[in-house]
C-alpha atoms as a PDB file:
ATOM      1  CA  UNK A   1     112.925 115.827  71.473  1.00  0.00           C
ATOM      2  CA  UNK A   2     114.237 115.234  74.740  1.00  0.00           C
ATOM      3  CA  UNK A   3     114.730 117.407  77.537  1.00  0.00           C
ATOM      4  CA  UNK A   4     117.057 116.293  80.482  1.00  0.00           C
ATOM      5  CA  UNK A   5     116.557 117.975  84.417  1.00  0.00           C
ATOM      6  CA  UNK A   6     119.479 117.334  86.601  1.00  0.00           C
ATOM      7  CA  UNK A   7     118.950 116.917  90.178  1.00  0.00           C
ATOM      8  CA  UNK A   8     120.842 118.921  91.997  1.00  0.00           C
ATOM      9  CA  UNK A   9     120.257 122.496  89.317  1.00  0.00           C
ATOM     10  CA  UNK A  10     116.632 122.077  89.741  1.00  0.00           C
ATOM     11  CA  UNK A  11     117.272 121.563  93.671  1.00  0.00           C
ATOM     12  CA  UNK A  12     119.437 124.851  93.011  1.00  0.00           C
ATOM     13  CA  UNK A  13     116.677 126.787  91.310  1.00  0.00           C
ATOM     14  CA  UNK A  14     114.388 126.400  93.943  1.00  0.00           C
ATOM     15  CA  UNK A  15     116.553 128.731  96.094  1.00  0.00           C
ATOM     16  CA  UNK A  16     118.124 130.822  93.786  1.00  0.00           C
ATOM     17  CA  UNK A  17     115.422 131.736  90.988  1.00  0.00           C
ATOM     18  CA  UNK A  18     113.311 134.844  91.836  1.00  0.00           C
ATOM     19  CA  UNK A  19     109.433 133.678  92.924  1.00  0.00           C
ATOM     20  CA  UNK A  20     108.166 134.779  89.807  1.00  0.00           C
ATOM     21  CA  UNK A  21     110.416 132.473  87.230  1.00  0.00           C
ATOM     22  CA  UNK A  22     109.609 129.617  89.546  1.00  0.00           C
ATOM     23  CA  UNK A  23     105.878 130.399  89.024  1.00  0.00           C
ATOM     24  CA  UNK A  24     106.083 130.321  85.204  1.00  0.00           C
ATOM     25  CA  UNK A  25     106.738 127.576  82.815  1.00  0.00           C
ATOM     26  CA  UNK A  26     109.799 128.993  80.652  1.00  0.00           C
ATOM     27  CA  UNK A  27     109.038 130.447  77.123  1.00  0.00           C
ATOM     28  CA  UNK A  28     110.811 127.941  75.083  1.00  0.00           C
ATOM     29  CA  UNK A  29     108.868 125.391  77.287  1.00  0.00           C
ATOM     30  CA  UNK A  30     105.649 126.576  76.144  1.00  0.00           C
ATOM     31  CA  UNK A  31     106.593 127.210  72.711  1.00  0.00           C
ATOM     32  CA  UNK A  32     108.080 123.559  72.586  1.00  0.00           C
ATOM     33  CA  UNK A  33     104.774 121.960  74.430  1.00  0.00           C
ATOM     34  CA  UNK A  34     102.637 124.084  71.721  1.00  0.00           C
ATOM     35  CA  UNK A  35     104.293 121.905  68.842  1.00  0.00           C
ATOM     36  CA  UNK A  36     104.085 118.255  70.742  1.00  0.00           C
ATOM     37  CA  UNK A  37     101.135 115.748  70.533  1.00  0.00           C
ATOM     38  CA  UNK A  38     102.635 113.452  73.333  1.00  0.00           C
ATOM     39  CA  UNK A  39     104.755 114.334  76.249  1.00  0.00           C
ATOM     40  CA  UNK A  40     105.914 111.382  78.245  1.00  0.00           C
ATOM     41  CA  UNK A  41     107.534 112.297  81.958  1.00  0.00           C
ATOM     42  CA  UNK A  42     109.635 110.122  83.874  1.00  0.00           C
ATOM     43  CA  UNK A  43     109.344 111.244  87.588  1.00  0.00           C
ATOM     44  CA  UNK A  44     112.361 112.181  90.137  1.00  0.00           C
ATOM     45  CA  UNK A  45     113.878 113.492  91.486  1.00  0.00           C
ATOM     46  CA  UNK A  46     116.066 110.120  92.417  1.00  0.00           C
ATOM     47  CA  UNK A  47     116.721 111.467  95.846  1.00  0.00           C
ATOM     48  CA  UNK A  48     113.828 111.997  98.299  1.00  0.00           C
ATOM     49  CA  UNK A  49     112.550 116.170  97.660  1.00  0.00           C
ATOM     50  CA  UNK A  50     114.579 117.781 101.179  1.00  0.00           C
ATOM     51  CA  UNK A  51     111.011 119.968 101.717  1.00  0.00           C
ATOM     52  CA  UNK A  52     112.973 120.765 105.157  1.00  0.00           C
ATOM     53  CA  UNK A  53     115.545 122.910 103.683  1.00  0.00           C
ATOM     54  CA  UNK A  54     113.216 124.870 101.396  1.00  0.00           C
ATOM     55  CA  UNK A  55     111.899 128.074 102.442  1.00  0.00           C
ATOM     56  CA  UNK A  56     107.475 127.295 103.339  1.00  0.00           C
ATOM     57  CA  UNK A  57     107.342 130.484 100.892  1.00  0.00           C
ATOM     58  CA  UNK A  58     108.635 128.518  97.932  1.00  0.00           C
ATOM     59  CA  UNK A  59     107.506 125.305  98.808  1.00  0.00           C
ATOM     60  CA  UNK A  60     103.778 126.042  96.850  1.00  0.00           C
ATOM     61  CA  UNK A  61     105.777 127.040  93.778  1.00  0.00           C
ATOM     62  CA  UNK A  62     107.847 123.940  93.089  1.00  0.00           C
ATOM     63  CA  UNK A  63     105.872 121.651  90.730  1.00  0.00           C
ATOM     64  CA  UNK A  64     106.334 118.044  90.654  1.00  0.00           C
ATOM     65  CA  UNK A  65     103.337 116.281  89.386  1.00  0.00           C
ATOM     66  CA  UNK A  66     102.050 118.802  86.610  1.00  0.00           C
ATOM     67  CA  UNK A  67      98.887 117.830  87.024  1.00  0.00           C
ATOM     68  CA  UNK A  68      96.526 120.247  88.921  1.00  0.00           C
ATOM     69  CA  UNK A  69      94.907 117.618  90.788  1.00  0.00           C
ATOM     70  CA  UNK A  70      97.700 116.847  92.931  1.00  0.00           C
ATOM     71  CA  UNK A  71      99.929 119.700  91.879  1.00  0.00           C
ATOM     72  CA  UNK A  72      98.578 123.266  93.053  1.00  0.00           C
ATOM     73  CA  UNK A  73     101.293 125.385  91.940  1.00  0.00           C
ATOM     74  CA  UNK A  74     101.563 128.451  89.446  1.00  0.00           C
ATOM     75  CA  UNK A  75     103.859 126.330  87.333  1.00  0.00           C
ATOM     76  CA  UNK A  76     102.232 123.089  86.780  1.00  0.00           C
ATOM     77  CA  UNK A  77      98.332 125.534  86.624  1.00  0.00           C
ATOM     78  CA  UNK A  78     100.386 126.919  83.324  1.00  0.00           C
ATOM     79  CA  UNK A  79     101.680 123.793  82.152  1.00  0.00           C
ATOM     80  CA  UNK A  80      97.929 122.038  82.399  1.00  0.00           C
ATOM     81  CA  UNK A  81      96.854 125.432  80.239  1.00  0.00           C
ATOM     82  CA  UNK A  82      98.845 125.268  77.478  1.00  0.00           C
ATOM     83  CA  UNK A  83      98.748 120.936  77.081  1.00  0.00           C
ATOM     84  CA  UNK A  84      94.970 121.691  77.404  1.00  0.00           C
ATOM     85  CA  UNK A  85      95.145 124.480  74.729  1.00  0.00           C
ATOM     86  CA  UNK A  86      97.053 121.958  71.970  1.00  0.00           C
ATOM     87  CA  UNK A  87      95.470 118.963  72.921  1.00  0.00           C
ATOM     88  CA  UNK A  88      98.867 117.109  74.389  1.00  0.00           C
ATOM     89  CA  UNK A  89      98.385 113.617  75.634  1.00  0.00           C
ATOM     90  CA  UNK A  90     100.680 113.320  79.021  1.00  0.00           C
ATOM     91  CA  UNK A  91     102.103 109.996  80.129  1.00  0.00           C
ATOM     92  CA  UNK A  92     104.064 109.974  83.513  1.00  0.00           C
ATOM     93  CA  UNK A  93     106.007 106.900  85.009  1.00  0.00           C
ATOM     94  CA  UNK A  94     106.200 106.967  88.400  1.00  0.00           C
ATOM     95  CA  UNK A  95     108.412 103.378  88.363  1.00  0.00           C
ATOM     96  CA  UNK A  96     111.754 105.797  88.083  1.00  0.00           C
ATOM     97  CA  UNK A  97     111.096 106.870  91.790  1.00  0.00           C
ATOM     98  CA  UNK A  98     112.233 103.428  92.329  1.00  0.00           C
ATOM     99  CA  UNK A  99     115.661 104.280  93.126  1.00  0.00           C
ATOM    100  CA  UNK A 100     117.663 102.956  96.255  1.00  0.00           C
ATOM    101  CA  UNK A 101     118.283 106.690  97.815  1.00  0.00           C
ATOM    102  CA  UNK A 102     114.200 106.807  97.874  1.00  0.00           C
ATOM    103  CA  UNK A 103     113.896 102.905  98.592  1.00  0.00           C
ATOM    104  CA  UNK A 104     116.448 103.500 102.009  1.00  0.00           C
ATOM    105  CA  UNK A 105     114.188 106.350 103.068  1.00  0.00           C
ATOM    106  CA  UNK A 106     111.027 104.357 103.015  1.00  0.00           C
ATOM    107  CA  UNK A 107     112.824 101.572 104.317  1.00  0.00           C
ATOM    108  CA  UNK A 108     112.121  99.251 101.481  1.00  0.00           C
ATOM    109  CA  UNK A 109     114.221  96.431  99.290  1.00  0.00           C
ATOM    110  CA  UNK A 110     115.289  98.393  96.485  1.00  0.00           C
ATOM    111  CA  UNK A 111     115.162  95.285  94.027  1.00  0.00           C
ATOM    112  CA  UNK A 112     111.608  94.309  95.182  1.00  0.00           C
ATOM    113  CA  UNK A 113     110.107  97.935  94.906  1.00  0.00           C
ATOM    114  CA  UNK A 114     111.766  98.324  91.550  1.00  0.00           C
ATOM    115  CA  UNK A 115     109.911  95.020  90.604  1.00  0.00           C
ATOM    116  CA  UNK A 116     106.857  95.590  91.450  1.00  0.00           C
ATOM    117  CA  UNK A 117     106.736  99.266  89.839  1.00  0.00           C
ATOM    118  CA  UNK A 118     108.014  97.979  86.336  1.00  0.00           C
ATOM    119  CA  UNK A 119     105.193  94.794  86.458  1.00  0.00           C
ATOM    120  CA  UNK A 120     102.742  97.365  87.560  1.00  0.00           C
ATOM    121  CA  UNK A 121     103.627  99.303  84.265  1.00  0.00           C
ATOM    122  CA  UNK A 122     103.579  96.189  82.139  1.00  0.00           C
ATOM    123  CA  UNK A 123      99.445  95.179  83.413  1.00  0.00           C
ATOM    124  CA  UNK A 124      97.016  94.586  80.929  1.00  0.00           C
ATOM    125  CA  UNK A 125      95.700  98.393  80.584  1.00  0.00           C
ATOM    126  CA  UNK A 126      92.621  97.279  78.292  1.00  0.00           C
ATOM    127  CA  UNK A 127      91.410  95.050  80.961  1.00  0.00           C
ATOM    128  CA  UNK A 128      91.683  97.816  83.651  1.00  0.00           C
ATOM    129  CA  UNK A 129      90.180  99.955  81.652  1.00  0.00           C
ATOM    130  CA  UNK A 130      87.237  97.167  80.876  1.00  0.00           C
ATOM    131  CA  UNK A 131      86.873  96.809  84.945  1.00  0.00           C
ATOM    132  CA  UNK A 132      86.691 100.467  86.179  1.00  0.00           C
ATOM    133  CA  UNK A 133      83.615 100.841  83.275  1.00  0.00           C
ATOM    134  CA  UNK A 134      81.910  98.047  85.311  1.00  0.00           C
ATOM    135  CA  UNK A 135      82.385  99.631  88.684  1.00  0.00           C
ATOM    136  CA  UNK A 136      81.219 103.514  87.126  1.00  0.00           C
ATOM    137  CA  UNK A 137      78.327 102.437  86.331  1.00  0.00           C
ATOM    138  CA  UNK A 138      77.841 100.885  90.132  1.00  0.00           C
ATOM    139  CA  UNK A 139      79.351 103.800  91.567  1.00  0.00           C
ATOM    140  CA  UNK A 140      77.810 106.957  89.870  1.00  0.00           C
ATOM    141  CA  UNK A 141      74.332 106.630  91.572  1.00  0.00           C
ATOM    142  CA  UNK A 142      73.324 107.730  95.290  1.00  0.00           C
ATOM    143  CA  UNK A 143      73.378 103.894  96.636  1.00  0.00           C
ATOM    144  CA  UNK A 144      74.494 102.959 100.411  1.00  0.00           C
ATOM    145  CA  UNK A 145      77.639 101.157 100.420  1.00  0.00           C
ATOM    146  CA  UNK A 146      79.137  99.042 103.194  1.00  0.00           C
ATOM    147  CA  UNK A 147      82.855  98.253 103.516  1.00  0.00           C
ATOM    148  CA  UNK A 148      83.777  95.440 106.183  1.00  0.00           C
ATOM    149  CA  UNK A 149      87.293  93.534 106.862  1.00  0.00           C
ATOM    150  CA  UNK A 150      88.258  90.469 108.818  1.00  0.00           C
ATOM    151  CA  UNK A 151      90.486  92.951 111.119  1.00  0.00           C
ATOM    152  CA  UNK A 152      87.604  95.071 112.226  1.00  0.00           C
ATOM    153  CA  UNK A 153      86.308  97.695 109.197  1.00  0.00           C
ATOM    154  CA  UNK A 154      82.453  98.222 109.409  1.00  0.00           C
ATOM    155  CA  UNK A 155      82.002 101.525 107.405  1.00  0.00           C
ATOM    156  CA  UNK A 156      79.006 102.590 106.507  1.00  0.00           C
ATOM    157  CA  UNK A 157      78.133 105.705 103.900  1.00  0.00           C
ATOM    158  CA  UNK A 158      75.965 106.462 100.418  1.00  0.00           C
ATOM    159  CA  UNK A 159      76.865 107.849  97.222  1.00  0.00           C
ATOM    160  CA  UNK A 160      76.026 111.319  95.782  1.00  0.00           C
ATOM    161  CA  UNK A 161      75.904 110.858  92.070  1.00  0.00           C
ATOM    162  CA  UNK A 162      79.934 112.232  91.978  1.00  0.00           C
ATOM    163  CA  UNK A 163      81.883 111.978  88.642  1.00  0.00           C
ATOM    164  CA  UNK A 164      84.334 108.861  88.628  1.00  0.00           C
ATOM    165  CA  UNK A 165      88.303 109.739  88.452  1.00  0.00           C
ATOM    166  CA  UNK A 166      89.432 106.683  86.713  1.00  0.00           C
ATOM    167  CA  UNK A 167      93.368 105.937  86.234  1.00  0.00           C
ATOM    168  CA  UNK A 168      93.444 103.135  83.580  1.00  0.00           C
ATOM    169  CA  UNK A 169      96.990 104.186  81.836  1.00  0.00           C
ATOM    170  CA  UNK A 170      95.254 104.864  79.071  1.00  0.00           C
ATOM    171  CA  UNK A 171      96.159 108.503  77.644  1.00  0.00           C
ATOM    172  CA  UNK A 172      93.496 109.294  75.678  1.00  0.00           C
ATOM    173  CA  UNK A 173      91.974 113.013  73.806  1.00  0.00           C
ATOM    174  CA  UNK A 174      89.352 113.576  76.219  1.00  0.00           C
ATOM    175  CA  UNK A 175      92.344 113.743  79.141  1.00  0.00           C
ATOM    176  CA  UNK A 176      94.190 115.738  76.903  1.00  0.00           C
ATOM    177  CA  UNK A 177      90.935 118.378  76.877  1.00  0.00           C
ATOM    178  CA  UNK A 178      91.189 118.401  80.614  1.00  0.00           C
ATOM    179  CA  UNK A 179      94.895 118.853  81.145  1.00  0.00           C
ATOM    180  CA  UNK A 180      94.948 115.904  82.906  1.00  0.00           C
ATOM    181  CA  UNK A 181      98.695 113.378  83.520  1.00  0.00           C
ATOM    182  CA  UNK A 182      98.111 109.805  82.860  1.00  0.00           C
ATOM    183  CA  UNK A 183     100.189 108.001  85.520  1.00  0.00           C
ATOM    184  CA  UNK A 184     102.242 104.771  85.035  1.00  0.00           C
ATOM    185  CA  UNK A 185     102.084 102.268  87.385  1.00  0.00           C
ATOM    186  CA  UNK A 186      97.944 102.943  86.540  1.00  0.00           C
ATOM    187  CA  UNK A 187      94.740 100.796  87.942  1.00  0.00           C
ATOM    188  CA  UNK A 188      92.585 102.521  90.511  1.00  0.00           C
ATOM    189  CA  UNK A 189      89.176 103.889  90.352  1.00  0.00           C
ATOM    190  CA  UNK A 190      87.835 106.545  93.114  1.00  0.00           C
ATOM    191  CA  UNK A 191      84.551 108.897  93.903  1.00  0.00           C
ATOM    192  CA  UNK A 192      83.996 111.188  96.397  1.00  0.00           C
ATOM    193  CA  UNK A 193      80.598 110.496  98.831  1.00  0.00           C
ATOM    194  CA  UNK A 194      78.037 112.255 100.541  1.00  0.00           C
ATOM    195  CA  UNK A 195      80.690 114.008 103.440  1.00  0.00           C
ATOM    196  CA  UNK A 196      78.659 113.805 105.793  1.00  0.00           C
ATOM    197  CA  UNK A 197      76.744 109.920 105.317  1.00  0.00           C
ATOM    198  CA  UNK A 198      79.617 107.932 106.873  1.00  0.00           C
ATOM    199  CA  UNK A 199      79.524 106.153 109.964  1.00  0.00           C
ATOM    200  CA  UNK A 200      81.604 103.701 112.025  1.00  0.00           C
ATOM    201  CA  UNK A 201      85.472 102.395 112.140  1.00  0.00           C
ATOM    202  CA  UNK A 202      87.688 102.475 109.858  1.00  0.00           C
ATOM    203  CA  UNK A 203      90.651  99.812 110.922  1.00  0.00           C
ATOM    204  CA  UNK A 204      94.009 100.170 108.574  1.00  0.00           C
ATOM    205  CA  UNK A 205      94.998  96.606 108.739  1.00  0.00           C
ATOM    206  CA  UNK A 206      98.593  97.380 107.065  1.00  0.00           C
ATOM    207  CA  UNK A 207     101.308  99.902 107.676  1.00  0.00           C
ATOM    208  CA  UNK A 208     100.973 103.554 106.602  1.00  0.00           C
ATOM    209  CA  UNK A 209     104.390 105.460 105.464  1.00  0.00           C
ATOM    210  CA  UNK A 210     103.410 109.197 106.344  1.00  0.00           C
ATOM    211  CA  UNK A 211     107.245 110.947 104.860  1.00  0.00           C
ATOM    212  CA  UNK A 212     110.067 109.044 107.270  1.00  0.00           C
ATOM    213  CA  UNK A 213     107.553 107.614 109.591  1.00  0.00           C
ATOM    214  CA  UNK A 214     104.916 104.420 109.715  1.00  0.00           C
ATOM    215  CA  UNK A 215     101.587 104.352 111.370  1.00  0.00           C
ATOM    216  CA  UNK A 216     100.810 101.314 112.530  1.00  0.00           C
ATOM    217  CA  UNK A 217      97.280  99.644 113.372  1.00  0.00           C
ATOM    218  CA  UNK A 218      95.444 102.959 113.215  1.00  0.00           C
ATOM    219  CA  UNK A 219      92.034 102.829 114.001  1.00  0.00           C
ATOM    220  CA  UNK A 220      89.300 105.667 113.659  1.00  0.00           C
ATOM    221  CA  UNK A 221      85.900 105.799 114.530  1.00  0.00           C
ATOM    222  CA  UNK A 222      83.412 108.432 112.412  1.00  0.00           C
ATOM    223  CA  UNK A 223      80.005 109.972 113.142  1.00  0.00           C
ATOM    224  CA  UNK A 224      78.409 112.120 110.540  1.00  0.00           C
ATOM    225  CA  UNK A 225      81.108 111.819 108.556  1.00  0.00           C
ATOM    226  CA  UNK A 226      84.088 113.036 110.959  1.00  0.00           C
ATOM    227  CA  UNK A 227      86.507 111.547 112.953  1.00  0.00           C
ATOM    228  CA  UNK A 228      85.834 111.834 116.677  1.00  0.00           C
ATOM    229  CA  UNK A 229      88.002 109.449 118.366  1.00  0.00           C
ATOM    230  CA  UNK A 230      91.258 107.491 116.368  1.00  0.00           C
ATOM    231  CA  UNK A 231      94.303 105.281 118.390  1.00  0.00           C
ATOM    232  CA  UNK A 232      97.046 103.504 116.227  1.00  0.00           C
ATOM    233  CA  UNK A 233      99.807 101.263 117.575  1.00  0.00           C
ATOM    234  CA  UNK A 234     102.242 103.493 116.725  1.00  0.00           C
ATOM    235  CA  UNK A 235     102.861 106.311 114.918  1.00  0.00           C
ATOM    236  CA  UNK A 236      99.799 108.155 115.961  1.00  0.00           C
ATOM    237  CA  UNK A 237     101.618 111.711 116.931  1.00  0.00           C
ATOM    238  CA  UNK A 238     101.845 111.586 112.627  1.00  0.00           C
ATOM    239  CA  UNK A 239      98.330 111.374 112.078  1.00  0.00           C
ATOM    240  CA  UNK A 240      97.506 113.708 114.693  1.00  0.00           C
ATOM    241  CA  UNK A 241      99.786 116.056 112.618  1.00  0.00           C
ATOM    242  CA  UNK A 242      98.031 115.990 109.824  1.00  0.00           C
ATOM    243  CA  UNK A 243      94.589 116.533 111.776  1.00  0.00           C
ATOM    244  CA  UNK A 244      95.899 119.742 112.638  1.00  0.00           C
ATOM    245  CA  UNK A 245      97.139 120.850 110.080  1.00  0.00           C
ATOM    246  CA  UNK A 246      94.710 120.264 106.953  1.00  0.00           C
ATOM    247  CA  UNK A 247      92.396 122.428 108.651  1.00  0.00           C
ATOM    248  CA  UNK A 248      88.466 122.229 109.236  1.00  0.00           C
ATOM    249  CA  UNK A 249      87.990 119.346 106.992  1.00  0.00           C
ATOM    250  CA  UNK A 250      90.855 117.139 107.490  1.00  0.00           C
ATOM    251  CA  UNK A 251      89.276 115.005 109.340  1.00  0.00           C
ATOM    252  CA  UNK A 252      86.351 114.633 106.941  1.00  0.00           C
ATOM    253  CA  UNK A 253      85.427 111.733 105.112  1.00  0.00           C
ATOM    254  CA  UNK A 254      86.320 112.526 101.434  1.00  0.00           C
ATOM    255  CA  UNK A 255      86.360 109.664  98.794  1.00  0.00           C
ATOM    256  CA  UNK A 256      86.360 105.500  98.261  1.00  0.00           C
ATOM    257  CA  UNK A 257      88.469 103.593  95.762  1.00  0.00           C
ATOM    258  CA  UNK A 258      88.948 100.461  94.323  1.00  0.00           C
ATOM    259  CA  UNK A 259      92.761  98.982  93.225  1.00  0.00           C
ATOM    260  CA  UNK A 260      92.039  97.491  89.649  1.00  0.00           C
ATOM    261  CA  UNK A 261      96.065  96.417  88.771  1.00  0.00           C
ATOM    262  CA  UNK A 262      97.158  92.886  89.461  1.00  0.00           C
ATOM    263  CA  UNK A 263     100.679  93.060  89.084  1.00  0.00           C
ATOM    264  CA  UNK A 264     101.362  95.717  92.167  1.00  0.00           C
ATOM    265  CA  UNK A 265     101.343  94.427  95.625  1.00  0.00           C
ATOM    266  CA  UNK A 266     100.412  96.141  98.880  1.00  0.00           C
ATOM    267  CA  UNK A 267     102.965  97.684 100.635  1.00  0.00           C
ATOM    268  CA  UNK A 268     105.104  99.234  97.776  1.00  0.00           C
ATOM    269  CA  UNK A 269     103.754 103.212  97.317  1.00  0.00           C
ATOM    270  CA  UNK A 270     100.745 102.145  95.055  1.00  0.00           C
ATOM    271  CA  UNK A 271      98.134 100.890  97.389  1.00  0.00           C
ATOM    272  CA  UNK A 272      95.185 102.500  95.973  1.00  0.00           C
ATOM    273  CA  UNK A 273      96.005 100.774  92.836  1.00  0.00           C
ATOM    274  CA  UNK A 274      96.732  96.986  93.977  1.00  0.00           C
ATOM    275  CA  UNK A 275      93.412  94.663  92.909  1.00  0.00           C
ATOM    276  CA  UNK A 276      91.649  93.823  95.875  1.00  0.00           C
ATOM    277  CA  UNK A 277      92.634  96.775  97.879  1.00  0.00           C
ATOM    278  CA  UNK A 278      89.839  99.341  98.593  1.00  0.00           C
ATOM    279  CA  UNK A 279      91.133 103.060  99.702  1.00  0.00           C
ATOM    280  CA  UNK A 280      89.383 105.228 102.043  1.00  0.00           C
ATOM    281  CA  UNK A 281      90.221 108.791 102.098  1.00  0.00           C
ATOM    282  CA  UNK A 282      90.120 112.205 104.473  1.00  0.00           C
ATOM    283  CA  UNK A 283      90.322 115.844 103.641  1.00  0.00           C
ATOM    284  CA  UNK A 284      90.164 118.270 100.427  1.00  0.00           C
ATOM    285  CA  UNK A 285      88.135 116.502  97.565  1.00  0.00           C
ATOM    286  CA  UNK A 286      87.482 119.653  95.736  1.00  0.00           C
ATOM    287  CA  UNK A 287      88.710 118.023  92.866  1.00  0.00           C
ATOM    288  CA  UNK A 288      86.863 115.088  92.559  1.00  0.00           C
ATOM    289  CA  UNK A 289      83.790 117.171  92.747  1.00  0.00           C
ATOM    290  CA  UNK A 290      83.425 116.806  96.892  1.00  0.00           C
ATOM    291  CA  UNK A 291      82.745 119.814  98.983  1.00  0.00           C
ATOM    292  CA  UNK A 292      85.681 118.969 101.546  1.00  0.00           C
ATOM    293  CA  UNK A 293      87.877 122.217 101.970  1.00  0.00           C
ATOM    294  CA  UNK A 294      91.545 121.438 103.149  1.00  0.00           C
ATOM    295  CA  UNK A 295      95.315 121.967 102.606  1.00  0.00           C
ATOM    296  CA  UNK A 296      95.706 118.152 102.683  1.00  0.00           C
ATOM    297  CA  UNK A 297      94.239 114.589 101.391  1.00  0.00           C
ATOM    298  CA  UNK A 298      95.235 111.888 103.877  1.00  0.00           C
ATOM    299  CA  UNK A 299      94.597 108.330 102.657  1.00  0.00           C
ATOM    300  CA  UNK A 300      95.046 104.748 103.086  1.00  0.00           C
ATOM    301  CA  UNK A 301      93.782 101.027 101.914  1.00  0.00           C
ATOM    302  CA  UNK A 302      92.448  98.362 103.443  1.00  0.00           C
ATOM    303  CA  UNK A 303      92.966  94.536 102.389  1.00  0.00           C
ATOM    304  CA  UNK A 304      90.228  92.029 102.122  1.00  0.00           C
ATOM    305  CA  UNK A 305      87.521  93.883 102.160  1.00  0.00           C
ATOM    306  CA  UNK A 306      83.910  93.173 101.370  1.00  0.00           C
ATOM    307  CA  UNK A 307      82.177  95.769  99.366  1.00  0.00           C
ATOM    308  CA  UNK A 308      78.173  95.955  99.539  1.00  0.00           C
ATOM    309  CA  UNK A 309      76.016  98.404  97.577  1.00  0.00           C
ATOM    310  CA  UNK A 310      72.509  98.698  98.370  1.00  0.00           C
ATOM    311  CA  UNK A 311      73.210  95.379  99.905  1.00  0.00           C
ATOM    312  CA  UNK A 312      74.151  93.583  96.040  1.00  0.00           C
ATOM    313  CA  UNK A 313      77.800  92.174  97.013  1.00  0.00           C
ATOM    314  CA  UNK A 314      80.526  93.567  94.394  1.00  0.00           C
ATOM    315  CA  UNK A 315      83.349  92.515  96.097  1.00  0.00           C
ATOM    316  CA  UNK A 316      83.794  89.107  98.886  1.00  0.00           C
ATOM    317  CA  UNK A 317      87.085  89.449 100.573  1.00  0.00           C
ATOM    318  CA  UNK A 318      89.014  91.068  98.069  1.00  0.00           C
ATOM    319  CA  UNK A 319      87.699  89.776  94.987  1.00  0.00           C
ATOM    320  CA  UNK A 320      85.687  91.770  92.904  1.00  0.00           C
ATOM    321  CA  UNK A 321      82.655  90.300  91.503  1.00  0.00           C
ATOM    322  CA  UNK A 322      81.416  92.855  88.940  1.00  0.00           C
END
């Protein structure tokens, strides 16, 4: 069965439906979900989501992601009950927000973007999958870890025996048992670290889109695992933005990843998941098991770096050695 959304009627709904039928996934929804074994969901809308004209009362209800961990509404809460409940394995591709409305906004080349995002799709998932096993097993214990790059990174922080969020593209039972979305392009592993172990700079060596607007050679310096002093080339006033507004812990340290997918390149949406690439990230980590409180996650990657844990090298400039 196939169900078809169109743009500008959802758009519609989110101003004209009362707040309680914009919390709830519909009846027939439900009943439909209750009788599926896979539900595949290609994401939109194909014009950038105009958060500016929706009411801040409504914007918590309107579900995008359906998956709790990035999605906190009512809806998409329901939604990851009743998949749970029947045991629904969830595939979304995230290549369809390749479009050239979305590719103009970010200021990319349409035809480029929409490359990478379909190659990123077609990677071998078995060998991802094969890869973030390796790095669990490194990253599940309470070992220091040091991340350095030619442009200036010397972070410093230790491990606190956090479960590993793997995204392989693999949609498997045991993520249908959690409620859990498996996202195409895939190929990232992450865990969140002792909040308050890291210590020293952090230098983003590669534009950061932040909505319309790019940070540039942001820097940021931590000391018991906040940020106490951070510059940036430009775009800073964005950054500073989010400081504010994530509250208490937004400028916490909250989780490291690794890109596992050879096929993406930097630069295109999917950093986290571009091999090579490792991802250091501020803010809520509630659910990746961290204690960070906040409205926000604010993230980036860095390119080139060498990886140390308890001084064993698993990754030299990039390449990862385990």
């Amino acid at each position: 069965m196939m169900t078809v959304r169109y743009e500008d009627i959802w758009l519609r709904s989110i101003s004209e439906l009362s707040k309680e039928q914009l919390k709830g996934v519909p009846p027939q929804m439900k009943a439909a979900l209750a009788k599926t074994n896979f539900f595949i969901l290609t994401m939109g809308p194909r014009r950038p989501i105009p958060w500016d004209s929706i009411p801040k009362t409504r914007r918590r209800l309107v579900s995008v992601w359906l998956d709790t961990r990035y999605d906190k509404s009512p809806y998409a809460r329901e939604w990851a009950e009743t998949s749970r409940l029947h045991g629904v394995r969830m595939l979304a591709i995230e290549a369809t927000l390749a479009t050239p409305e979305r590719a103009k906004a970010l200021g990319l080349d349409y035809d480029e973007w929409k490359d990478v995002m379909f190659r990123g799709c077609l990677a071998d998932h078995k060998e991802i999958a094969k890869r973030s096993r390796a790095l669990a097993r490194v990253l599940s214990g309470k070992e220091k870890v040091r991340v350095s790059t030619p442009s200036g990174t010397e972070l410093c922080l230790v491990l606190d025996r956090r479960s590993v969020e793997i995204s392989d593209g693999i949609a498997t039972k045991a993520k249908a048992e959690r409620g859990l979305v498996t996202f195409l392009p895939a190929g990232a592993i992450e865990v969140s670290v002792n909040e308050e172990s890291a210590e020293g700079s952090v230098v983003y060596d590669a534009p950061v889109s932040m909505g319309s607007q790019t940070i540039q050679g942001l820097e940021i310096n931590l000391k018991d695992g906040r940020i106490h002093r951070y510059v940036a080339a430009r775009g800073v006033d964005a950054f500073g933005r989010y400081l504010q507004g994530g509250g208490r812990d937004a400028g916490r340290f909250a989780f490291l990843g690794f890109g596992l997918n050879p096929n993406l390149r930097h630069g295109y949406t999917q950093d986290d998941k571009v091999l090579g690439d490792v991802t250091l990230g501020f803010g809520d980590n509630t659910t990746m098991g961290g204690k960070n409180r906040a409205s926000e996650q604010w993230w980036a990657s860095v390119v080139k770096p060498t990886v140390t844990v308890n001084g064993a090298e698993i990754m030299d400039e990039g390449r990862l050695l385990v």
